[in-house]
Every structure is written in structure tokens, then in C-alpha cells.
N, C-alpha and C. Protein backbone atom coordinates (compact mmCIF):
# COMPACT_ATOMS: atom_id res chain seq x y z
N UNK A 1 -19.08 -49.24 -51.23
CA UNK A 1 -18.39 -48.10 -50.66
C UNK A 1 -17.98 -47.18 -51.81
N UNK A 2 -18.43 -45.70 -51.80
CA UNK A 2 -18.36 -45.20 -52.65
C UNK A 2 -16.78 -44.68 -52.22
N UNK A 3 -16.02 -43.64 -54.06
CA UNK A 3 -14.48 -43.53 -54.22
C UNK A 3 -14.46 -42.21 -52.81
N UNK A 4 -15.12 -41.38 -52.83
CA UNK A 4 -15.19 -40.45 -51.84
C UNK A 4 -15.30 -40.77 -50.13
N UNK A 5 -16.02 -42.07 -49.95
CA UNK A 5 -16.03 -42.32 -48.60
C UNK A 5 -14.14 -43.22 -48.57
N UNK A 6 -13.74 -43.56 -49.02
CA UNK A 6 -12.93 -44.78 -49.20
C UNK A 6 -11.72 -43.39 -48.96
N UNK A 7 -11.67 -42.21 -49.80
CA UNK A 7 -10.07 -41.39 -49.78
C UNK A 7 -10.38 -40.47 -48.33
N UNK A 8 -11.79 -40.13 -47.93
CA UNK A 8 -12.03 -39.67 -46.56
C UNK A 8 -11.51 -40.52 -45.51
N UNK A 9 -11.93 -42.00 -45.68
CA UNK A 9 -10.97 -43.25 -44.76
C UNK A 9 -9.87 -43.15 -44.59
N UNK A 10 -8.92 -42.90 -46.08
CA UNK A 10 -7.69 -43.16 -46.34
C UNK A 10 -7.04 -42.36 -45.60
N UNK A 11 -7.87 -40.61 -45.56
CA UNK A 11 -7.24 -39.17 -45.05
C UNK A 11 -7.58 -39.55 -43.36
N UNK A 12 -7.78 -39.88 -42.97
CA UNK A 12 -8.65 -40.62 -40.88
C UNK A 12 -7.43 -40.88 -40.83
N UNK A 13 -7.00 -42.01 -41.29
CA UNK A 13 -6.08 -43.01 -40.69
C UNK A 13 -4.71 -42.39 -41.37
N UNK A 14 -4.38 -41.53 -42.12
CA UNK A 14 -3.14 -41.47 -42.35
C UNK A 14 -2.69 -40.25 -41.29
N UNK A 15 -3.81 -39.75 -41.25
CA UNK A 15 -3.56 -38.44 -39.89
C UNK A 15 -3.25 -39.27 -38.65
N UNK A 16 -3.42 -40.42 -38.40
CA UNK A 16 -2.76 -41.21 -37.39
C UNK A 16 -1.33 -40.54 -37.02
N UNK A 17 -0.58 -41.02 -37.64
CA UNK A 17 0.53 -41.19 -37.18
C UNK A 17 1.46 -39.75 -37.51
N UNK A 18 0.53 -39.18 -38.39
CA UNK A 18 0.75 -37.61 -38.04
C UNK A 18 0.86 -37.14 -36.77
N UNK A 19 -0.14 -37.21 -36.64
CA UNK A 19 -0.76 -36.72 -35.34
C UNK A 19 0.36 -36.91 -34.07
N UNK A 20 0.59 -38.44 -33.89
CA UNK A 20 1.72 -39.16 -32.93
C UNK A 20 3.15 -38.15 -33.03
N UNK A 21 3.29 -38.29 -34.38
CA UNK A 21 4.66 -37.79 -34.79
C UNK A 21 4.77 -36.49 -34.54
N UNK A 22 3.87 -35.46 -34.81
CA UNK A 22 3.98 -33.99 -34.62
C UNK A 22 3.71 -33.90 -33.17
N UNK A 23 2.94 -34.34 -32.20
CA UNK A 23 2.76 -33.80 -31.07
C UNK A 23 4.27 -34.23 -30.11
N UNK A 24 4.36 -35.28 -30.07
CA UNK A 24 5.90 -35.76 -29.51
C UNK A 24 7.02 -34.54 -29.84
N UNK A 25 6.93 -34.33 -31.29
CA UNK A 25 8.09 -33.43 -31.70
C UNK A 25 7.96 -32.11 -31.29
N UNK A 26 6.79 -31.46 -30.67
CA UNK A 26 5.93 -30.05 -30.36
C UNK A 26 6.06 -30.36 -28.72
N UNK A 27 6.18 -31.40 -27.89
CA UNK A 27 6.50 -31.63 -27.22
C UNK A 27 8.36 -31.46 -26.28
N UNK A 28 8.88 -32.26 -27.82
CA UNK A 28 9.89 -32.20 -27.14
C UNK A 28 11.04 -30.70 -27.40
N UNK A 29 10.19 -30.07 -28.67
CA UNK A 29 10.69 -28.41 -28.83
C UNK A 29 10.64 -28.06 -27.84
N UNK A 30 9.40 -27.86 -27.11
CA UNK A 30 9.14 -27.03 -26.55
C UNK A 30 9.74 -27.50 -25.14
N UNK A 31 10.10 -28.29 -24.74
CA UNK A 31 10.77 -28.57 -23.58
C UNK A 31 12.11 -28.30 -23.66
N UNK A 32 12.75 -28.41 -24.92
CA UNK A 32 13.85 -28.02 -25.32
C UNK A 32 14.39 -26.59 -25.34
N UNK A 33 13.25 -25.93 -25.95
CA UNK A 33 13.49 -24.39 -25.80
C UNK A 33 13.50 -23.81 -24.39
N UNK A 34 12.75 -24.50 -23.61
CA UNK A 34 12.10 -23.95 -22.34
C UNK A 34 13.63 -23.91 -21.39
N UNK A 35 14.42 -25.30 -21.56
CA UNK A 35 15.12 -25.60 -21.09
C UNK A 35 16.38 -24.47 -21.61
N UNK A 36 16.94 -24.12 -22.75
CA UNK A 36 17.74 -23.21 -23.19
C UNK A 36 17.42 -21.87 -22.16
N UNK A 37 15.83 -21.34 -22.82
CA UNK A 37 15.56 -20.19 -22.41
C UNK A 37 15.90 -20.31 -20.64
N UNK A 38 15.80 -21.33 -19.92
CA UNK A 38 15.95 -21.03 -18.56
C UNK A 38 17.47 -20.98 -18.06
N UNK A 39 18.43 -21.61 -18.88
CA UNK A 39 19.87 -21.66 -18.23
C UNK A 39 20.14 -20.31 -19.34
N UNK A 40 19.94 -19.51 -20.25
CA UNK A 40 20.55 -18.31 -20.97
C UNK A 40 19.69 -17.46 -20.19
N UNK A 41 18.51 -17.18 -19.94
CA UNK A 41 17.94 -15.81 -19.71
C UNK A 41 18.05 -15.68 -18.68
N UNK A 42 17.44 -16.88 -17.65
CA UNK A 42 17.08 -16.50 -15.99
C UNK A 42 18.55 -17.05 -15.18
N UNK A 43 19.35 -18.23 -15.95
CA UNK A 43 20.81 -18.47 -15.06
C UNK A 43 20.38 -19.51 -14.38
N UNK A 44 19.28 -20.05 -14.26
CA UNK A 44 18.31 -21.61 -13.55
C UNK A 44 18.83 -22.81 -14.57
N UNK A 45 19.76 -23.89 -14.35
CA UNK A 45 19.89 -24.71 -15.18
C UNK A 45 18.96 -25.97 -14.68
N UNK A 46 18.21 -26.28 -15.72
CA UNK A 46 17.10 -27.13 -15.93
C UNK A 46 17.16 -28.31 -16.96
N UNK A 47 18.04 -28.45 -17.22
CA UNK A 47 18.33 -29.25 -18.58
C UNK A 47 18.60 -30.66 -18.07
N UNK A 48 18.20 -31.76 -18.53
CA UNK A 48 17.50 -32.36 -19.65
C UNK A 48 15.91 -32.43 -19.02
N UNK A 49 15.63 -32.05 -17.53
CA UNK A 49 14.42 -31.84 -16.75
C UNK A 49 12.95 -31.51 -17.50
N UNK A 50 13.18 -30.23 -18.11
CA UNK A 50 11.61 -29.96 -19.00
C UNK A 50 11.72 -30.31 -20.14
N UNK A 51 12.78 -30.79 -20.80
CA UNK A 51 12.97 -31.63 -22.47
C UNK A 51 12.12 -32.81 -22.12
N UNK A 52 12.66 -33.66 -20.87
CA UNK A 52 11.76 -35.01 -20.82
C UNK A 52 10.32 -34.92 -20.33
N UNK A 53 10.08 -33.66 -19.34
CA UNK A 53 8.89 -33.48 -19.01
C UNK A 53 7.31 -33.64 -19.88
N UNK A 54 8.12 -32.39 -21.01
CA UNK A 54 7.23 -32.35 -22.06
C UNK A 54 7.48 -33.01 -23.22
N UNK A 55 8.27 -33.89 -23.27
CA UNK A 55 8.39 -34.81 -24.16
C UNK A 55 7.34 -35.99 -24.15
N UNK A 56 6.95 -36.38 -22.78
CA UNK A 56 6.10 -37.17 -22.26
C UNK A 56 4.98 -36.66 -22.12
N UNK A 57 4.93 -35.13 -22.17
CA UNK A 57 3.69 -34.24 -22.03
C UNK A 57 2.84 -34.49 -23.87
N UNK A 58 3.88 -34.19 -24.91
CA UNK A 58 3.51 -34.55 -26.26
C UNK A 58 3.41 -35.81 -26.27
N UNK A 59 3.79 -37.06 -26.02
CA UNK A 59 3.86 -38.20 -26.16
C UNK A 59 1.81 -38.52 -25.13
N UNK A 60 1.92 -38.31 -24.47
CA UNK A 60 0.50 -37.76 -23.71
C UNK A 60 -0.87 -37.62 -24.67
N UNK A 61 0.05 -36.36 -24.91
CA UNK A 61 -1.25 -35.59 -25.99
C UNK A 61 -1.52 -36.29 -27.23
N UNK A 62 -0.34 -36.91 -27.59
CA UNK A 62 -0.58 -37.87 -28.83
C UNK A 62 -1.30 -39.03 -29.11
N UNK A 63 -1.68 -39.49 -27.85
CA UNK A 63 -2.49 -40.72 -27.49
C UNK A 63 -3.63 -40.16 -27.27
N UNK A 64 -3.78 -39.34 -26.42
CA UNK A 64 -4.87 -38.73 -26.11
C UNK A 64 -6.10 -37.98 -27.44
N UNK A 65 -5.19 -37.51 -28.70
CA UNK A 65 -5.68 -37.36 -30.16
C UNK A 65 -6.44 -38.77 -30.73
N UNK A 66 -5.53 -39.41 -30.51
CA UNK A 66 -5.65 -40.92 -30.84
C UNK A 66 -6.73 -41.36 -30.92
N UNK A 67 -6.88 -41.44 -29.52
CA UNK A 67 -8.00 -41.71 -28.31
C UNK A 67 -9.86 -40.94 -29.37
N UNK A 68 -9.41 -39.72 -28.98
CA UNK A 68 -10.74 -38.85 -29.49
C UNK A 68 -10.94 -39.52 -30.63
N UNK A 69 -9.85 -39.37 -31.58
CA UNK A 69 -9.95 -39.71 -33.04
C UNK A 69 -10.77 -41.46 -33.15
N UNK A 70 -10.13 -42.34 -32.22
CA UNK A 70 -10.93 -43.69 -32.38
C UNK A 70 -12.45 -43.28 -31.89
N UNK A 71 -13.02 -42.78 -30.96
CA UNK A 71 -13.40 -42.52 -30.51
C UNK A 71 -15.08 -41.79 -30.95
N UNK A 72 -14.29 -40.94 -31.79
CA UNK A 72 -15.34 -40.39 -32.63
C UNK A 72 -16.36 -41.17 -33.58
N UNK A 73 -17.61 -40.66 -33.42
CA UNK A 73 -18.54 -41.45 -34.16
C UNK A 73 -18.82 -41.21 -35.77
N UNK A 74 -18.54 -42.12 -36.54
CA UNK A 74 -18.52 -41.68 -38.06
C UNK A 74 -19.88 -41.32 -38.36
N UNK A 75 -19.77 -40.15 -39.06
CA UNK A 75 -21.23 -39.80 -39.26
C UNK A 75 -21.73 -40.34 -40.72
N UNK A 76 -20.70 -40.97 -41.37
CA UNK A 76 -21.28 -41.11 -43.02
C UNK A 76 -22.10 -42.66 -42.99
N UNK A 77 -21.65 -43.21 -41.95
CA UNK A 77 -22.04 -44.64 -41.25
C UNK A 77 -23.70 -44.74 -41.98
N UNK A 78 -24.22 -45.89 -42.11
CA UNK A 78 -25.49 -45.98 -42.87
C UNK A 78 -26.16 -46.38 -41.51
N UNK A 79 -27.32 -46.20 -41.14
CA UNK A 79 -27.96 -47.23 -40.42
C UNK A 79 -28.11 -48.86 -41.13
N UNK A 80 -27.90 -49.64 -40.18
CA UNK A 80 -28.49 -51.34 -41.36
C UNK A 80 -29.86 -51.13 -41.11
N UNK A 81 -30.14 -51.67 -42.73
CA UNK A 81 -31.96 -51.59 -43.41
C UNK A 81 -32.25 -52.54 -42.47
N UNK A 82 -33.66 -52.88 -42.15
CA UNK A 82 -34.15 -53.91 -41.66
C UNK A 82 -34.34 -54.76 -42.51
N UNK A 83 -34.36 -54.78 -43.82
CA UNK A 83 -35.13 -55.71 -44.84
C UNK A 83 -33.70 -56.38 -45.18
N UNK A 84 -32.53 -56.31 -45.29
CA UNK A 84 -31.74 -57.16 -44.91
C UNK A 84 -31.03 -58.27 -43.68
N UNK A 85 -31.88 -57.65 -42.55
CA UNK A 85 -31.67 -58.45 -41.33
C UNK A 85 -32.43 -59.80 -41.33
């Protein structure tokens, strides 16, 4: 395994839990804001309602990254030689 395939590995899997961590938190902003913006602008109190909505909506999407990301077929992958089988 060459040093270049091995820090491309290293960069896959450390975006893991990136990935988990930022969408949850983009999740639960935005349910958060949604929720402000509806009891200050429109006078509709909605709170803690679309914080958890889309909290679970990012928590969702974060698996769902996951998912693709396992998912995906490595292209640097060798075929196996026959003359070793």
C-alpha cells in the first residue's frame, strides 16, 4: 500500500465523524433559528417543536452521508491478478 493511498484512507474515515457531527449541529441550528424566527417575527410559538424536528432531520442526514460514503465503490481498488489465485 502505497504513502498516498494510506493518507487518502486516513482523509475517508476521518470525514466520518465530521460528517455526523456537522450535520446534527446544521440540523439542530436550523431548527433552532426557525423556532426563534417563528415566536419573534410571525407571534406562532413553536419552540422546542422544529429544534427537535430537525435535529432528527440532521441526525437523518448524517447517517444517510454515512450510508453513501460506506457505500461507495473505491476506485483505487486493484483488481486480484489471476496468477496469484
Amino acid at each position: 500500500m502505497s504513502e498516498k493511498s494510506f493518507f487518502k484512507q486516513l482523509y475517508q474515515v476521518s470525514t466520518i465523524g465530521f460528517t455526523l457531527v456537522i450535520s446534527t449541529f446544521v440540523g439542530l441550528a436550523m431548527g433552532y433559528g426557525l423556532d426563534y424566527a417563528m415566536d419573534k417575527w410571525i407571534g406562532i410559538r413553536t419552540k422546542p417543536w422544529l429544534t427537535i424536528l430537525f435535529l432528527i432531520l440532521g441526525i437523518i442526514a448524517g447517517f444517510r452521508e454515512l450510508y453513501k460514503m460506506a457505500m461507495k465503490p473505491e476506485k483505487d481498488s486493484e483488481p486480484p491478478n489471476k496468477k496469484n489465485l
